[in-house]
Structure formats: structure tokens, C-alpha cells
Protein backbone atom coordinates (compact mmCIF):
# COMPACT_ATOMS: atom_id res chain seq x y z
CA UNK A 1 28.23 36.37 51.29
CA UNK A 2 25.46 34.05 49.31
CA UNK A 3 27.07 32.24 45.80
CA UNK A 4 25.47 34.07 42.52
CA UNK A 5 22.75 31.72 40.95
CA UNK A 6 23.87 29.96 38.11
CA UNK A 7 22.65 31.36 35.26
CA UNK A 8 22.16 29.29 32.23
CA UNK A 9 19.68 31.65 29.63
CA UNK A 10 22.42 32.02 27.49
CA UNK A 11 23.48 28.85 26.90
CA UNK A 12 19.74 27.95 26.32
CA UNK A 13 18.69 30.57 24.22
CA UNK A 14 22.10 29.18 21.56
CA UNK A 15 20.25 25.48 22.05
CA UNK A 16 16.78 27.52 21.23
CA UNK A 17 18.41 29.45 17.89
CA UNK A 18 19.48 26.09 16.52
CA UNK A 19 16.01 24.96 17.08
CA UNK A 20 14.57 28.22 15.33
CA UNK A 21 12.64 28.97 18.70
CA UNK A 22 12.18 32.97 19.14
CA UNK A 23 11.20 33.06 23.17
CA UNK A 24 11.16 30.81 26.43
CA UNK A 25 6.99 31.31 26.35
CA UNK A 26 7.26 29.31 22.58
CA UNK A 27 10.10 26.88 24.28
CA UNK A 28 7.54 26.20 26.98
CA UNK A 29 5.19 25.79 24.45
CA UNK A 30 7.16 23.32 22.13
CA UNK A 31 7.80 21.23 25.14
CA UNK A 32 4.41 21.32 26.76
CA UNK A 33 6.16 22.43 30.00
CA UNK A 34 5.37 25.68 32.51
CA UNK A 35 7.11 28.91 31.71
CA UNK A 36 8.28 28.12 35.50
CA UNK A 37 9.73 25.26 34.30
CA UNK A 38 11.87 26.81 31.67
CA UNK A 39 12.90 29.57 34.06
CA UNK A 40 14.03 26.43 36.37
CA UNK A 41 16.31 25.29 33.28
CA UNK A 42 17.75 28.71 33.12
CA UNK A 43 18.48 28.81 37.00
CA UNK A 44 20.54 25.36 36.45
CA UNK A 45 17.96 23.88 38.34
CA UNK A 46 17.22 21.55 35.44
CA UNK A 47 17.95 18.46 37.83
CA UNK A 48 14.55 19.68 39.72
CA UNK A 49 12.10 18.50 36.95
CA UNK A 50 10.69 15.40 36.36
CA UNK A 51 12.60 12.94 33.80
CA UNK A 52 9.67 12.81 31.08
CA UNK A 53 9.99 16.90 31.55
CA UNK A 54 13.45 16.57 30.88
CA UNK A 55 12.25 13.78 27.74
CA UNK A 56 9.94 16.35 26.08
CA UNK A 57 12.91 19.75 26.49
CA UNK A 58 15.57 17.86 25.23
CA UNK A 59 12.96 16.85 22.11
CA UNK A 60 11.58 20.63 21.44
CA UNK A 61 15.28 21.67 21.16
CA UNK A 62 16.46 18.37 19.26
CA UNK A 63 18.99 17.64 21.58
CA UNK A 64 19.49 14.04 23.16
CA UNK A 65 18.70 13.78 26.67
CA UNK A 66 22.50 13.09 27.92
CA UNK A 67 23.96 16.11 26.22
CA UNK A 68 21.44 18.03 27.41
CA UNK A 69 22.00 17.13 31.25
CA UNK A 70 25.73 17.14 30.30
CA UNK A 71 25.81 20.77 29.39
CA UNK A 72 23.44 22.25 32.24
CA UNK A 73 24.70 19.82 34.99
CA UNK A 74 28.23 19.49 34.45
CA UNK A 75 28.92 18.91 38.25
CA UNK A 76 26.92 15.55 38.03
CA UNK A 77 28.73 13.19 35.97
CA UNK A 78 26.09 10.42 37.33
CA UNK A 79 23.10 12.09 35.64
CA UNK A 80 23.18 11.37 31.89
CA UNK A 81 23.63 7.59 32.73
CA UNK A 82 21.16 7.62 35.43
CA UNK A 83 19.00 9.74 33.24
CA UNK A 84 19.84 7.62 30.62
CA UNK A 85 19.16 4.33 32.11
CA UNK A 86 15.83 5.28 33.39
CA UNK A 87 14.56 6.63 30.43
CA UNK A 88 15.58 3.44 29.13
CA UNK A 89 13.29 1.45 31.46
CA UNK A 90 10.51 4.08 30.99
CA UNK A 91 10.48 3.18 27.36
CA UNK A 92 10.72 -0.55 27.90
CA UNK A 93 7.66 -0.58 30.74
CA UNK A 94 5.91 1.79 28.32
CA UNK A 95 6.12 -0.69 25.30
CA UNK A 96 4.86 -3.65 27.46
CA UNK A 97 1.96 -1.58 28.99
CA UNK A 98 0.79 -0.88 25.26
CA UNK A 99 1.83 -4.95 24.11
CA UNK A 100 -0.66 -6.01 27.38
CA UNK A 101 -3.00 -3.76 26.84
CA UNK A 102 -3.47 -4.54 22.74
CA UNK A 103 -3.43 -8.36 24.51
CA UNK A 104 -6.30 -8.16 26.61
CA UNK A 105 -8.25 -6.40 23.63
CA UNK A 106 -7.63 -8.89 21.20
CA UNK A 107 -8.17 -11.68 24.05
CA UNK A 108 -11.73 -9.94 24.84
CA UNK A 109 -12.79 -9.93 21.34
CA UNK A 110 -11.92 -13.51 21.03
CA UNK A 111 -14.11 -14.32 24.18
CA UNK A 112 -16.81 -12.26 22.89
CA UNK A 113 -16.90 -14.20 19.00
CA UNK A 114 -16.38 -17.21 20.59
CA UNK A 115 -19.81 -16.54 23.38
CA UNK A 116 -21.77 -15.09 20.33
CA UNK A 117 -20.79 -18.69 18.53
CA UNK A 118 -21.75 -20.79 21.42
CA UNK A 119 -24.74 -19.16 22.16
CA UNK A 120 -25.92 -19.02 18.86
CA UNK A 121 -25.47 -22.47 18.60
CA UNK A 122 -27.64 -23.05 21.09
CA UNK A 123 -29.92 -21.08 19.42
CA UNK A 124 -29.96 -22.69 16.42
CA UNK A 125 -33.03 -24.62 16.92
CA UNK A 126 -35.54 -22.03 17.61
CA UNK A 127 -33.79 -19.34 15.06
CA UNK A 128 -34.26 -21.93 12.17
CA UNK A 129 -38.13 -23.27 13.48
CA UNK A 130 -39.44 -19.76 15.40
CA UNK A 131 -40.08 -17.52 12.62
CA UNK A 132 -42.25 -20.38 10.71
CA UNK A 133 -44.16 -21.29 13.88
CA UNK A 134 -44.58 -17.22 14.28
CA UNK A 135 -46.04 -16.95 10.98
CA UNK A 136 -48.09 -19.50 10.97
CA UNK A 137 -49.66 -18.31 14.68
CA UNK A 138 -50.11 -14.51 13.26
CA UNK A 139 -51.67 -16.08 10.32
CA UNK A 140 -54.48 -17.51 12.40
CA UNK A 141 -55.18 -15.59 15.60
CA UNK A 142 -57.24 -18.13 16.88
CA UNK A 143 -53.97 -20.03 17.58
CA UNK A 144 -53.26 -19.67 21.34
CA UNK A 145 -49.61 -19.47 20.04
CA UNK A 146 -50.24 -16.04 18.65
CA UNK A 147 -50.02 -15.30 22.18
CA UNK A 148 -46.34 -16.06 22.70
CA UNK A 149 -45.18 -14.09 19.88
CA UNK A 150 -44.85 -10.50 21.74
CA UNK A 151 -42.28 -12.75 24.63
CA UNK A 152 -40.47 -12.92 22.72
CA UNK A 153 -39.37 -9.33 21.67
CA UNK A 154 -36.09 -9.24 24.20
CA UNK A 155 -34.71 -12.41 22.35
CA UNK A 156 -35.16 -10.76 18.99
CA UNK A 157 -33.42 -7.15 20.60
CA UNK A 158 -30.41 -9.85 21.54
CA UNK A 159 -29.94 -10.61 17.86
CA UNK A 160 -30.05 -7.39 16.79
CA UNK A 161 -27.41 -6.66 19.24
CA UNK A 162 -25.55 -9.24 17.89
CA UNK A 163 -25.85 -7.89 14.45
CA UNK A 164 -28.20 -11.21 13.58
CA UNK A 165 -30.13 -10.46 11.18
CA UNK A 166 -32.81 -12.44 8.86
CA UNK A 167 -32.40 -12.64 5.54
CA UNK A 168 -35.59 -12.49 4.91
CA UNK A 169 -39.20 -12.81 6.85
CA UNK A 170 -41.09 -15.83 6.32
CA UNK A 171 -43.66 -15.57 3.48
CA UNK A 172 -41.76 -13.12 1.51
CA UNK A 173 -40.87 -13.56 -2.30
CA UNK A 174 -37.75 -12.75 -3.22
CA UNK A 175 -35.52 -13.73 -6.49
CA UNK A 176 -34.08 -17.31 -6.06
CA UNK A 177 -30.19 -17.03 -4.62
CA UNK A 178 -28.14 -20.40 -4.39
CA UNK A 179 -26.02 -19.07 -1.96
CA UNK A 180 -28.79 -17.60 0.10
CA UNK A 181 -31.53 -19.77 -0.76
CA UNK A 182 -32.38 -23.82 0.14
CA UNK A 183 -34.83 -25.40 -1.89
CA UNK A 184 -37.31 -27.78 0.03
CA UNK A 185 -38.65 -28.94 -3.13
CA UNK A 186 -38.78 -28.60 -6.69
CA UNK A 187 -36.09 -26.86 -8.99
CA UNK A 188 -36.05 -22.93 -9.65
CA UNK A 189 -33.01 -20.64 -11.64
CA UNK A 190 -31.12 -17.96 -9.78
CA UNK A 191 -33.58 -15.12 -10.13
CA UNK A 192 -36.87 -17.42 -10.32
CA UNK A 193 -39.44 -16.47 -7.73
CA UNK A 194 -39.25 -18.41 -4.36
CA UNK A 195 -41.32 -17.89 -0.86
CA UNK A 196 -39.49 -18.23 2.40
CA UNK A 197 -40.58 -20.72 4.66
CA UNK A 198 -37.61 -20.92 6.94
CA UNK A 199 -36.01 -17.49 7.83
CA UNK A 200 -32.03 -17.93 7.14
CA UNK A 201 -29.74 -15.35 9.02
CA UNK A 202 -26.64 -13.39 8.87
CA UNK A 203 -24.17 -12.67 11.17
CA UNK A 204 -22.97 -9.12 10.96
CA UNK A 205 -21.42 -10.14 7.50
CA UNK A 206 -21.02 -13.61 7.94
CA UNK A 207 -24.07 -16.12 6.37
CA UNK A 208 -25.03 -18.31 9.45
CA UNK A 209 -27.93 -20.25 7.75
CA UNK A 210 -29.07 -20.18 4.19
CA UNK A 211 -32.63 -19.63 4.02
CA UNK A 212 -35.14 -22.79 3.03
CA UNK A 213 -37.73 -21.55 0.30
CA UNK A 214 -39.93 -23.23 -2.64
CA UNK A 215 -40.62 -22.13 -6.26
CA UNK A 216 -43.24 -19.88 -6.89
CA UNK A 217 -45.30 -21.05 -9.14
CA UNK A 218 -46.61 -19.02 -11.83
CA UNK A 219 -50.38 -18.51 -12.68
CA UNK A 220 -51.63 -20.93 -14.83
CA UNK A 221 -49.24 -22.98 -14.27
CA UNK A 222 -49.91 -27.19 -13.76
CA UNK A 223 -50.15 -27.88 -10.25
């Protein structure tokens, strides 16, 4: 004659009234499992599911793990520890996947700043000297420079990819800033008139190169 299943509902509908859960279907639910896998639980099948399945019951009904495979297991005095135990190292693998993972982040950020640096460096020359020598070219379109100007569009699409930016274009007047501004000559007060002659830049919000401008000298005034 075939043994009776083991029949557990009861015993799991008490763990679901502490846990003020009205029907397996919310259990299921609660735990992000199957309705199958609930009915498995009330079988006394429990041992069938997956650990993290196990994890996320014994959480919806706010009961620890052990106690849980204590009272719906009682012929396997092995399981909580084993359970135990490898929920353990689940945590602990978990925890360095997310500490490696933040690492190579961080470490690809770093490589990235420090590239941007390196190559801007090396850029240094024509970012502080192009933007004059562009001017100057568009200014006179008989200059067989004014030719090279358009080649150099992708460069400028780099920079704004970089989050370069000028802080202002070449010929411009703009108030006189100290902290943005570098007189080539003369003297001028913060908010005096000065024209750019050397484009300065930014770096997303970082100043990279103070701009190099002269007074603007008022009309009338002594040359």
C-alpha cells in the first residue's frame, strides 16, 4: 500500500497568519516564487527548490532559513547547517562580485581621466595657438589656411566629447575675469572690456587654460 504524502498546509498557513498573508497565490507572490512552488512546500517537498527559493520563503514569512528547513524537514538534521553554510558562501561570493565589480568601475574611470589628461596634454599646443591662427585665416580668405579650417571639424567633435569647451571664441568681448582672463598687455579691472586673442578652455567643470585677452580701449581714448 503507497505511504500518504506528507502534508504540510497547515503548518504553513500558521507561519503565513503570523506573517498577515491571507492565501498561498499572495505567499507566492511575497516570495516571488510559482504557486507550484508553494504547493511543493506544502507536499514537504521543500528540500526540492533551489536555496535562494528557499532565501526569499523563509523572508516573505519572516522566518530564518534554519527554522524554516527545521520545521518542514525534520528527518534531515544535515539541512539547516548545509543550508546554512551555503547561504553563507552565497552571501560572501555575492559581496565580492559587487566589491570587483564597483573596482573595475572606479579603475575604468581612472583610466579614462587619466587618457583625457594625457591626451590633452598633448594637445595643448594647438588648443592654445589653433583658434588664433583660425581667426586670423577666416578673417582673410585669401589665406590658403582658410582652407584647413573645415579638417578640422572631427578634432573639435573630440572636445566636445570630452566636455572641452572654450571659454570664449577668439575676437569676442567679454567683461574682464582674473580667474578666466590673461592679460597680454596693459592693465584692465574685473568687469573692464577685454578681446580674446587666445581661446582658454574648460574641462567639463574644471578650468584647463585661462584665456589670454587685451583691454579694450574706449573711443577717444589716447592710443
Amino acid at each position: 500500500m503507497a505511504s500518504t504524502p506528507a502534508d504540510y498546509t497547515g503548518l504553513l498557513q500558521q507561519l503565513m497568519a503570523q506573517a498577515g498573508i491571507s492565501s498561498f497565490r499572495a505567499l507566492a507572490r511575497a516570495a516571488g516564487l510559482s504557486v507550484e512552488a508553494i504547493l511543493q512546500v506544502r507536499r514537504g517537498q521543500i528540500e526540492r527548490l533551489r536555496l535562494q527559493s528557499v532565501r526569499q520563503l523563509s523572508q516573505a514569512l519572516d522566518v530564518p532559513v534554519e527554522d524554516l528547513l527545521r520545521q518542514f524537514v525534520p528527518d534531515l538534521e544535515q539541512v539547516p547547517a548545509a543550508a546554512s553554510a551555503a547561504g553563507d558562501r552565497v552571501a560572501v561570493l555575492q559581496a565580492e562580485y559587487d566589491r570587483l565589480q564597483a573596482q573595475l568601475t572606479e579603475q575604468k574611470q581612472t583610466l579614462q581621466a587619466a587618457f583625457q589628461a594625457e591626451a590633452l596634454s598633448t594637445l595643448e599646443a594647438w588648443l592654445l595657438q589653433w583658434p588664433t591662427a583660425a581667426y586670423a585665416a577666416q578673417q582673410n580668405a585669401q589665406v590658403p589656411a582658410a582652407r584647413l579650417v573645415p579638417l578640422l571639424q572631427p578634432v573639435e567633435r573630440l572636445l566636445t566629447a570630452w566636455e572641452v569647451r572654450a571659454i570664449a571664441p577668439v575676437g569676442a568681448e567679454v567683461p574682464y575675469d582674473p580667474t578666466l582672463h590673461q592679460l597680454m598687455e596693459g592693465t584692465a579691472q574685473p568687469g573692464d572690456l577685454v578681446r580674446i586673442r587666445y581661446t582658454g578652455y574648460w574641462h567639463a567643470d574644471k578650468l584647463l587654460y585661462r584665456a589670454k585677452v587685451s583691454p579694450v580701449k574706449a573711443p577717444g581714448a589716447s592710443a
